[in-house]
Structure formats: structure tokens, C-alpha cells
PDB file of N, CA and C in Angstrom:
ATOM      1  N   UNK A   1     -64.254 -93.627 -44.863  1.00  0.00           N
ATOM      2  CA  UNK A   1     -63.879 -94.964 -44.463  1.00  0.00           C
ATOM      3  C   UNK A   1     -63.464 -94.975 -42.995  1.00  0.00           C
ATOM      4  N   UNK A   2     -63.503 -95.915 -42.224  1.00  0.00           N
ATOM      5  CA  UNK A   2     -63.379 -96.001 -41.194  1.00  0.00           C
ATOM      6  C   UNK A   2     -62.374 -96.581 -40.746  1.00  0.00           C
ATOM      7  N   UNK A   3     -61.336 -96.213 -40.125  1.00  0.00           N
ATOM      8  CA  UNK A   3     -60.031 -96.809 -39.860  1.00  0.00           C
ATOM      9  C   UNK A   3     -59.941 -97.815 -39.537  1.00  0.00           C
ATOM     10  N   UNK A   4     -60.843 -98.885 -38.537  1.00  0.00           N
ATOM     11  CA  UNK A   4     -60.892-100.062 -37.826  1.00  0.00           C
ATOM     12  C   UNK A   4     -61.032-100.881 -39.204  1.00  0.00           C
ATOM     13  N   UNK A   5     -62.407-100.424 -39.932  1.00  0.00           N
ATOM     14  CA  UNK A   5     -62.616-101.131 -41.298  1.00  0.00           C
ATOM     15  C   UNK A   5     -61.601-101.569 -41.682  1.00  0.00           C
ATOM     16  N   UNK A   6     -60.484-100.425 -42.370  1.00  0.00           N
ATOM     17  CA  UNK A   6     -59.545-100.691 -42.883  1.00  0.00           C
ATOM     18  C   UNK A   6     -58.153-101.687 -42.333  1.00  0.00           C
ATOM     19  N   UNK A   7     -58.245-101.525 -41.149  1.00  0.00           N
ATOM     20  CA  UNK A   7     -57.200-102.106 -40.948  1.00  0.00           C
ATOM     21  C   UNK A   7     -57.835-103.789 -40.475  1.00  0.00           C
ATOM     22  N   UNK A   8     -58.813-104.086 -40.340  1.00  0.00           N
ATOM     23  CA  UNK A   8     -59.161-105.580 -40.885  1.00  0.00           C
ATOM     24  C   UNK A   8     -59.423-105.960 -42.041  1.00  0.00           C
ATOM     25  N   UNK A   9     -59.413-105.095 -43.028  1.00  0.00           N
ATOM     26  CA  UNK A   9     -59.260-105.749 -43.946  1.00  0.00           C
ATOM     27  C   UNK A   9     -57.738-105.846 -44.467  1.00  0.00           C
ATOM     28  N   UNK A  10     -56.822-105.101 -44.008  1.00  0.00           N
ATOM     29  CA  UNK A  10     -55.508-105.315 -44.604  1.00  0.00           C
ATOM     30  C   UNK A  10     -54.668-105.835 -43.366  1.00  0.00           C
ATOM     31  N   UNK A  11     -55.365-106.652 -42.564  1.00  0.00           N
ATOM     32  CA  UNK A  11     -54.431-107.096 -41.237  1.00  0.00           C
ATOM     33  C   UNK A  11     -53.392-108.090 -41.492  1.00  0.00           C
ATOM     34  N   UNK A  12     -52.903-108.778 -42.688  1.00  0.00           N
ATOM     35  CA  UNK A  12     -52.227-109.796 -42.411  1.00  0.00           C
ATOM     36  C   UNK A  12     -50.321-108.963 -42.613  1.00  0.00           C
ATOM     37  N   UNK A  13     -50.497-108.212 -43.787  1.00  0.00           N
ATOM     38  CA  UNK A  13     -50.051-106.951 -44.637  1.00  0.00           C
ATOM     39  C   UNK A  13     -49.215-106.287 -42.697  1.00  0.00           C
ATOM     40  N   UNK A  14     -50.291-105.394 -42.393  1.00  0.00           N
ATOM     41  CA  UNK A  14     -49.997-104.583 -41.088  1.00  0.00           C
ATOM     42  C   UNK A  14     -49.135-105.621 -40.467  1.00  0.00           C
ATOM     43  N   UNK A  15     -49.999-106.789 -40.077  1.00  0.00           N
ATOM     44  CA  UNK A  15     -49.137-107.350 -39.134  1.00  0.00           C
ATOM     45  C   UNK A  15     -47.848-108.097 -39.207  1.00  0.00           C
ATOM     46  N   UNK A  16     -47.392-108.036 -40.326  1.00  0.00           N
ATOM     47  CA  UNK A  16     -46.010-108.579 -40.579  1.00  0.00           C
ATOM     48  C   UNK A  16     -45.038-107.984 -40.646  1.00  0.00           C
ATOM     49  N   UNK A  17     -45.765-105.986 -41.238  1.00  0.00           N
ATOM     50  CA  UNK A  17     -44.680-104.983 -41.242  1.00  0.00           C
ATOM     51  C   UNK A  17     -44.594-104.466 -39.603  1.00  0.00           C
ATOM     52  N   UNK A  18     -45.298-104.383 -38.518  1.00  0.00           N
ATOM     53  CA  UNK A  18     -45.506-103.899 -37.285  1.00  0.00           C
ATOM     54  C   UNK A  18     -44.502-104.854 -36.288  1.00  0.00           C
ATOM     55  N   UNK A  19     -44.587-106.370 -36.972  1.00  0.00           N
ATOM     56  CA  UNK A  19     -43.302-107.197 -35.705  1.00  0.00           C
ATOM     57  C   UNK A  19     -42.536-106.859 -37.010  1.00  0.00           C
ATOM     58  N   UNK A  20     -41.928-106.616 -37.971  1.00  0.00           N
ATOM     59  CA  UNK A  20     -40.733-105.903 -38.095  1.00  0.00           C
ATOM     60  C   UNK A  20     -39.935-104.798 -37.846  1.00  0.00           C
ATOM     61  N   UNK A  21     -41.217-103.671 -37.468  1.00  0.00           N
ATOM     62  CA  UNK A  21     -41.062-102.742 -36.544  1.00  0.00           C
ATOM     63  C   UNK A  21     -40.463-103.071 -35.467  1.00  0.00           C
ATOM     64  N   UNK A  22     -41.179-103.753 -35.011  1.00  0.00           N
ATOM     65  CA  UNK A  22     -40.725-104.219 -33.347  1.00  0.00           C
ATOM     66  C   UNK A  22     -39.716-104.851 -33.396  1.00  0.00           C
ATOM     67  N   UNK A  23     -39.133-106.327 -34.071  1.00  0.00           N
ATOM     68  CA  UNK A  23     -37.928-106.683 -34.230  1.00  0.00           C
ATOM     69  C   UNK A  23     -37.421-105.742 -34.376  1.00  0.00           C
ATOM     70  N   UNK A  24     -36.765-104.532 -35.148  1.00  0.00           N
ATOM     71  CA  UNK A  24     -35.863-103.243 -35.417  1.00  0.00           C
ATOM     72  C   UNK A  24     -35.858-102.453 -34.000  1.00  0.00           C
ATOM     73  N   UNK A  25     -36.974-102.021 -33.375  1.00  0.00           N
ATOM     74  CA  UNK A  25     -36.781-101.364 -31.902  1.00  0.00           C
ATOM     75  C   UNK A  25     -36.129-102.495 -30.928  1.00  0.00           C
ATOM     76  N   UNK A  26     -36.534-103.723 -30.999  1.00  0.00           N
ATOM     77  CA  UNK A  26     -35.886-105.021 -29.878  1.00  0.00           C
ATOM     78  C   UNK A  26     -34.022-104.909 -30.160  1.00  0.00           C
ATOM     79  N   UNK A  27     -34.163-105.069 -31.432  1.00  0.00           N
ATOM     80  CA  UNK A  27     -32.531-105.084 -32.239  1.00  0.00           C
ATOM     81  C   UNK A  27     -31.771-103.422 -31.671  1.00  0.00           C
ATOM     82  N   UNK A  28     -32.175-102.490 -31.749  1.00  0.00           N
ATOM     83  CA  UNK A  28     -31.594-101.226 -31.826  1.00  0.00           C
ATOM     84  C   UNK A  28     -31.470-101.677 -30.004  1.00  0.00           C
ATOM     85  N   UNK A  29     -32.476-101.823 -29.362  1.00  0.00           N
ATOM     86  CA  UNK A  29     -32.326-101.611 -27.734  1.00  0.00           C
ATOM     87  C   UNK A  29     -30.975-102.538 -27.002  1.00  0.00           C
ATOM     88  N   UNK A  30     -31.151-103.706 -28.185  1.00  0.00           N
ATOM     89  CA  UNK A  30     -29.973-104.635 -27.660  1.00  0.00           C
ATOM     90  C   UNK A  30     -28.879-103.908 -27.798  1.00  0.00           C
ATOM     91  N   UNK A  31     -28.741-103.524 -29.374  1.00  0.00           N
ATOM     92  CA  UNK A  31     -27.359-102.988 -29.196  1.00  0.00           C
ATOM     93  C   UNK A  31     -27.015-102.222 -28.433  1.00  0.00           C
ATOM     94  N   UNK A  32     -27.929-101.066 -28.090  1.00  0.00           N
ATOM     95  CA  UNK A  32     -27.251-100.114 -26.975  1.00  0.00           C
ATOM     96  C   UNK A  32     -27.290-100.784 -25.879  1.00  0.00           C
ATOM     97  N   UNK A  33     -28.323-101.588 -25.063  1.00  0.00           N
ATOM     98  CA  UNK A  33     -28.340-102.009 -23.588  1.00  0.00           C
ATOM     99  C   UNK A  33     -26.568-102.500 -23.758  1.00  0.00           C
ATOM    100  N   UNK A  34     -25.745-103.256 -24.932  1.00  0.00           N
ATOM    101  CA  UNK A  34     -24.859-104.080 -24.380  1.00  0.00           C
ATOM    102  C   UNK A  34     -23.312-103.577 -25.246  1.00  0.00           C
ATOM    103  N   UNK A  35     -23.854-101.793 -25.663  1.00  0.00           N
ATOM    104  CA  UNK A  35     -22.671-101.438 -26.347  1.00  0.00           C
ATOM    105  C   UNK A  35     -21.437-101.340 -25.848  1.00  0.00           C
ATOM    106  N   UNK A  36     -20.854-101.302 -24.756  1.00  0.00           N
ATOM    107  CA  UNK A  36     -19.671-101.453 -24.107  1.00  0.00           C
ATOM    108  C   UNK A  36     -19.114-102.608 -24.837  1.00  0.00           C
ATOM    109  N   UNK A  37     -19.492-103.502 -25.331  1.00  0.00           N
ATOM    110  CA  UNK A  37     -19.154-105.212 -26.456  1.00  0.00           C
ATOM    111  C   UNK A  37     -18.653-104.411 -27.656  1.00  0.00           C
ATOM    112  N   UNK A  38     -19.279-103.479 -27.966  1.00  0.00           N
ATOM    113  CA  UNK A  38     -19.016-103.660 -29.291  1.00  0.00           C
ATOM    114  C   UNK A  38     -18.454-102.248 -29.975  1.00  0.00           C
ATOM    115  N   UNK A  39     -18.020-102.292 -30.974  1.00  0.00           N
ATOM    116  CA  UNK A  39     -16.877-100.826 -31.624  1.00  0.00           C
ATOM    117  C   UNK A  39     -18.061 -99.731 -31.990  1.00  0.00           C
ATOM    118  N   UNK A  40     -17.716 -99.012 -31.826  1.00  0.00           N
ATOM    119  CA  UNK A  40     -17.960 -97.842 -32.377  1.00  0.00           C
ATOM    120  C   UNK A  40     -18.637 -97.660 -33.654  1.00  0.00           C
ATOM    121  N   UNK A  41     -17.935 -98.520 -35.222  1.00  0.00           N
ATOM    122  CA  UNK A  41     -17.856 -98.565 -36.129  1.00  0.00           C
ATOM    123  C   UNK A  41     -19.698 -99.095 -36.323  1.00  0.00           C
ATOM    124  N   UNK A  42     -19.637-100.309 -35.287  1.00  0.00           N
ATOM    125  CA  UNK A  42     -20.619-101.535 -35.640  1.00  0.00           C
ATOM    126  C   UNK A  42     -21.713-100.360 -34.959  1.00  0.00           C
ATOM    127  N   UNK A  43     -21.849-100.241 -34.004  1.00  0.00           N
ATOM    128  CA  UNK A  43     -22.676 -99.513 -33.406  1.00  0.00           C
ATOM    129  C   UNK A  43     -23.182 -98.102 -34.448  1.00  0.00           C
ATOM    130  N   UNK A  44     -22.987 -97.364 -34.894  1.00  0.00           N
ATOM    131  CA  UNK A  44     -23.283 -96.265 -36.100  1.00  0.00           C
ATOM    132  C   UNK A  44     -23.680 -96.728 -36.941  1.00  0.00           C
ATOM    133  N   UNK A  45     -23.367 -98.306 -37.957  1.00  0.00           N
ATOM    134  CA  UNK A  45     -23.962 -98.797 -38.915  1.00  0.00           C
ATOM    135  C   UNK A  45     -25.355 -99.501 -38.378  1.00  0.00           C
ATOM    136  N   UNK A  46     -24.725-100.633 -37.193  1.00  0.00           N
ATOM    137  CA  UNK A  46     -26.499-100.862 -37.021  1.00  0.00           C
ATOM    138  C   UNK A  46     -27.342-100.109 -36.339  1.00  0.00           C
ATOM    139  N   UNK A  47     -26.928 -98.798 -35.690  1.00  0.00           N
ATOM    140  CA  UNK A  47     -28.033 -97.935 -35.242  1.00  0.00           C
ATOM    141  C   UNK A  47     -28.977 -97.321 -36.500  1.00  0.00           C
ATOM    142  N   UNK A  48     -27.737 -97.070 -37.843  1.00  0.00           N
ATOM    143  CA  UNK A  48     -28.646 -96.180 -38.749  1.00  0.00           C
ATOM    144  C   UNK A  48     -29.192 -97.441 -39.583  1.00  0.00           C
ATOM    145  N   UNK A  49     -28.766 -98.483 -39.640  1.00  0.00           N
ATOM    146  CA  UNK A  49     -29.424 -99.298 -40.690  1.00  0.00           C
ATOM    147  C   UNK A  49     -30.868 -99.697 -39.738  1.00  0.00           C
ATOM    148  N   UNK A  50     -30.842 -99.766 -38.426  1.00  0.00           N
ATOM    149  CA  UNK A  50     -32.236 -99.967 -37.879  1.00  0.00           C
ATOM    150  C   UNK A  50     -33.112 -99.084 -38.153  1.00  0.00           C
ATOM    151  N   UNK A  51     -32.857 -97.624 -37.710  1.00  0.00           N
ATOM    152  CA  UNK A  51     -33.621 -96.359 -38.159  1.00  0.00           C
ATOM    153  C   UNK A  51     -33.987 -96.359 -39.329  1.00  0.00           C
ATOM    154  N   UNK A  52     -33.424 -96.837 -40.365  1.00  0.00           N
ATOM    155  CA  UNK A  52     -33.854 -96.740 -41.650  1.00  0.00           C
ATOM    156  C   UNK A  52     -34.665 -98.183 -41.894  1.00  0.00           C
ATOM    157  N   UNK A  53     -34.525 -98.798 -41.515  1.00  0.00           N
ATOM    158  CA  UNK A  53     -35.508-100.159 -41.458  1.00  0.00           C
ATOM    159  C   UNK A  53     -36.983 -99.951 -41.150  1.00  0.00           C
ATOM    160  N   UNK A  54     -36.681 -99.206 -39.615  1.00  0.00           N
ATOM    161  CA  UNK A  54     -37.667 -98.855 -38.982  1.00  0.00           C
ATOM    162  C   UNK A  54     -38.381 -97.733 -39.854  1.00  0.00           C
ATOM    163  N   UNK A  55     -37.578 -96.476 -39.915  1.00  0.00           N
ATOM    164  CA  UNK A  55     -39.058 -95.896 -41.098  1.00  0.00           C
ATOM    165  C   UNK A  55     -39.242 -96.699 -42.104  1.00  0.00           C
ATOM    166  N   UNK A  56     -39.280 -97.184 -42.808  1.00  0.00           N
ATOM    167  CA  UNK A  56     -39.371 -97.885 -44.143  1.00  0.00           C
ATOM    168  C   UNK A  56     -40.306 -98.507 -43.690  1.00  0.00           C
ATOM    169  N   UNK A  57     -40.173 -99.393 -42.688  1.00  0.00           N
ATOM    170  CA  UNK A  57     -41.391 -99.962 -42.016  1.00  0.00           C
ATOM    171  C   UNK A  57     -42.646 -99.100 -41.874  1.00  0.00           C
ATOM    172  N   UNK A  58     -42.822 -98.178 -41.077  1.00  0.00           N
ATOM    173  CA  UNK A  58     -43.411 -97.080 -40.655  1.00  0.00           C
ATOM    174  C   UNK A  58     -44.213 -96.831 -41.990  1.00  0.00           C
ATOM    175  N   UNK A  59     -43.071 -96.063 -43.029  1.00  0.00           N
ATOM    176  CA  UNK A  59     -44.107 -95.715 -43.641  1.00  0.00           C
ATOM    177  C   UNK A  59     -44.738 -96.852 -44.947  1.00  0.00           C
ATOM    178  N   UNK A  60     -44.319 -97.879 -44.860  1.00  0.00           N
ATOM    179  CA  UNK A  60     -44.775 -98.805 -45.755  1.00  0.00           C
ATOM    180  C   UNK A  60     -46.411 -99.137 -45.145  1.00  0.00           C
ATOM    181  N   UNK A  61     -46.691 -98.983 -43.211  1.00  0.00           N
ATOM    182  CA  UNK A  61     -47.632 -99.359 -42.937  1.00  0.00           C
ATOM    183  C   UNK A  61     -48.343 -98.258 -43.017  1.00  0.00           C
ATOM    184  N   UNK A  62     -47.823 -97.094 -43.131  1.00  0.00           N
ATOM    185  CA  UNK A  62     -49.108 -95.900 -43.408  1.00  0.00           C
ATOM    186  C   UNK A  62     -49.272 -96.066 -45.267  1.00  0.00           C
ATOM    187  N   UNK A  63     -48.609 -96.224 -46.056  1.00  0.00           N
ATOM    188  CA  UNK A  63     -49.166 -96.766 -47.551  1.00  0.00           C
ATOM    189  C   UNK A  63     -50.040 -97.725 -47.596  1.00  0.00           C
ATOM    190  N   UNK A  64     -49.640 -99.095 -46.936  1.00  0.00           N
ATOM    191  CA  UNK A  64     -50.849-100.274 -46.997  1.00  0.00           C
ATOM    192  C   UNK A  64     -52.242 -99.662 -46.072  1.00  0.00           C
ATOM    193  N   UNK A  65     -52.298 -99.057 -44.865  1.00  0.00           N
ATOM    194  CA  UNK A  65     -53.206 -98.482 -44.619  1.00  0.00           C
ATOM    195  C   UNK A  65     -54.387 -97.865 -45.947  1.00  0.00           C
ATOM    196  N   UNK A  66     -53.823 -96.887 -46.037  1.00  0.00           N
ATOM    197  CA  UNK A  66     -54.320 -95.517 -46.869  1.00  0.00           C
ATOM    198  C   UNK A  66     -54.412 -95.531 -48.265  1.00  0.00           C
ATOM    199  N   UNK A  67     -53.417 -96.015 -48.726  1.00  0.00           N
ATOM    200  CA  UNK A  67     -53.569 -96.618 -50.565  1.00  0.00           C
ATOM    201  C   UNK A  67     -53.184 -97.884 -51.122  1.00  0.00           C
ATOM    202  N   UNK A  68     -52.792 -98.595 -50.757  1.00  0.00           N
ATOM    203  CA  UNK A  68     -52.038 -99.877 -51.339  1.00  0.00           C
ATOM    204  C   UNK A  68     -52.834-100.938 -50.338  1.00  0.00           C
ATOM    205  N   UNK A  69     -52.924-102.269 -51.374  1.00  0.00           N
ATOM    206  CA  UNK A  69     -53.633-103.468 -51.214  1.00  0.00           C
ATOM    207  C   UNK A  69     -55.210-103.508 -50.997  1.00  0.00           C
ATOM    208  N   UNK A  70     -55.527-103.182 -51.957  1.00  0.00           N
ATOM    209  CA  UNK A  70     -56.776-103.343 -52.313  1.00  0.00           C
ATOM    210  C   UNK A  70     -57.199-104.761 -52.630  1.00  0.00           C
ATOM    211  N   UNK A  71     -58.320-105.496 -51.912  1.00  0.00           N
ATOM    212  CA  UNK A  71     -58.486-106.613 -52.659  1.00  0.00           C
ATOM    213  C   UNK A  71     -59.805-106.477 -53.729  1.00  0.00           C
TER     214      UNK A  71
END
């Protein structure tokens, strides 16, 4: 199979998990560009809750790729 193939046929899928990707990298960059604002506490929870967003993301788009959503 051919990768391009695949990913037009599952583009709507990709493209909703990829700007959630990106929202999660935009979100993580804010917080640090403007952490001097904010505690310590907040900063460790939303750094790891992004990272974990972000893979989840990641690998949800290598599953819909490769095995999941078949029409």
C-alpha cells in the first residue's frame, strides 16, 4: 500500500488528530514562553498532561494510518 493512498483516504480522521497535536505543542510553548506567571505546581501538571495528550495523539495517528478506519 502506498502511504499517500492511505492517508487520503483516512484524511478527515488525520486531520483532526494532527491540529490537536498542534494545539498541545501551541499550549505547552505558551506555558513556558510566559512561565514566570505561573507556579510551579500548574506548570508540571500542564507540561505532563500536554505530553501525554500529545503522544496519545501521535500514536492514535500512527493506528488510524496503519490499522484502524477502514471504510
Amino acid at each position: 500500500m502506498d502511504l499517500f493512498i492511505l492517508m487520503q483516504d483516512r484524511a478527515l480522521p488525520l486531520l483532526m488528530l494532527a491540529a490537536f497535536l498542534i494545539l498541545n505543542v501551541v499550549f505547552l510553548f505558551g506555558i513556558w514562553k510566559r512561565r514566570a506567571r505561573f507556579s510551579k505546581t500548574f506548570l508540571v501538571s500542564a507540561s505532563s498532561l500536554a505530553f501525554l495528550l500529545m503522544t496519545s495523539s501521535f500514536i492514535l495517528i500512527m493506528f488510524t494510518m496503519f490499522f484502524g478506519y477502514n471504510q
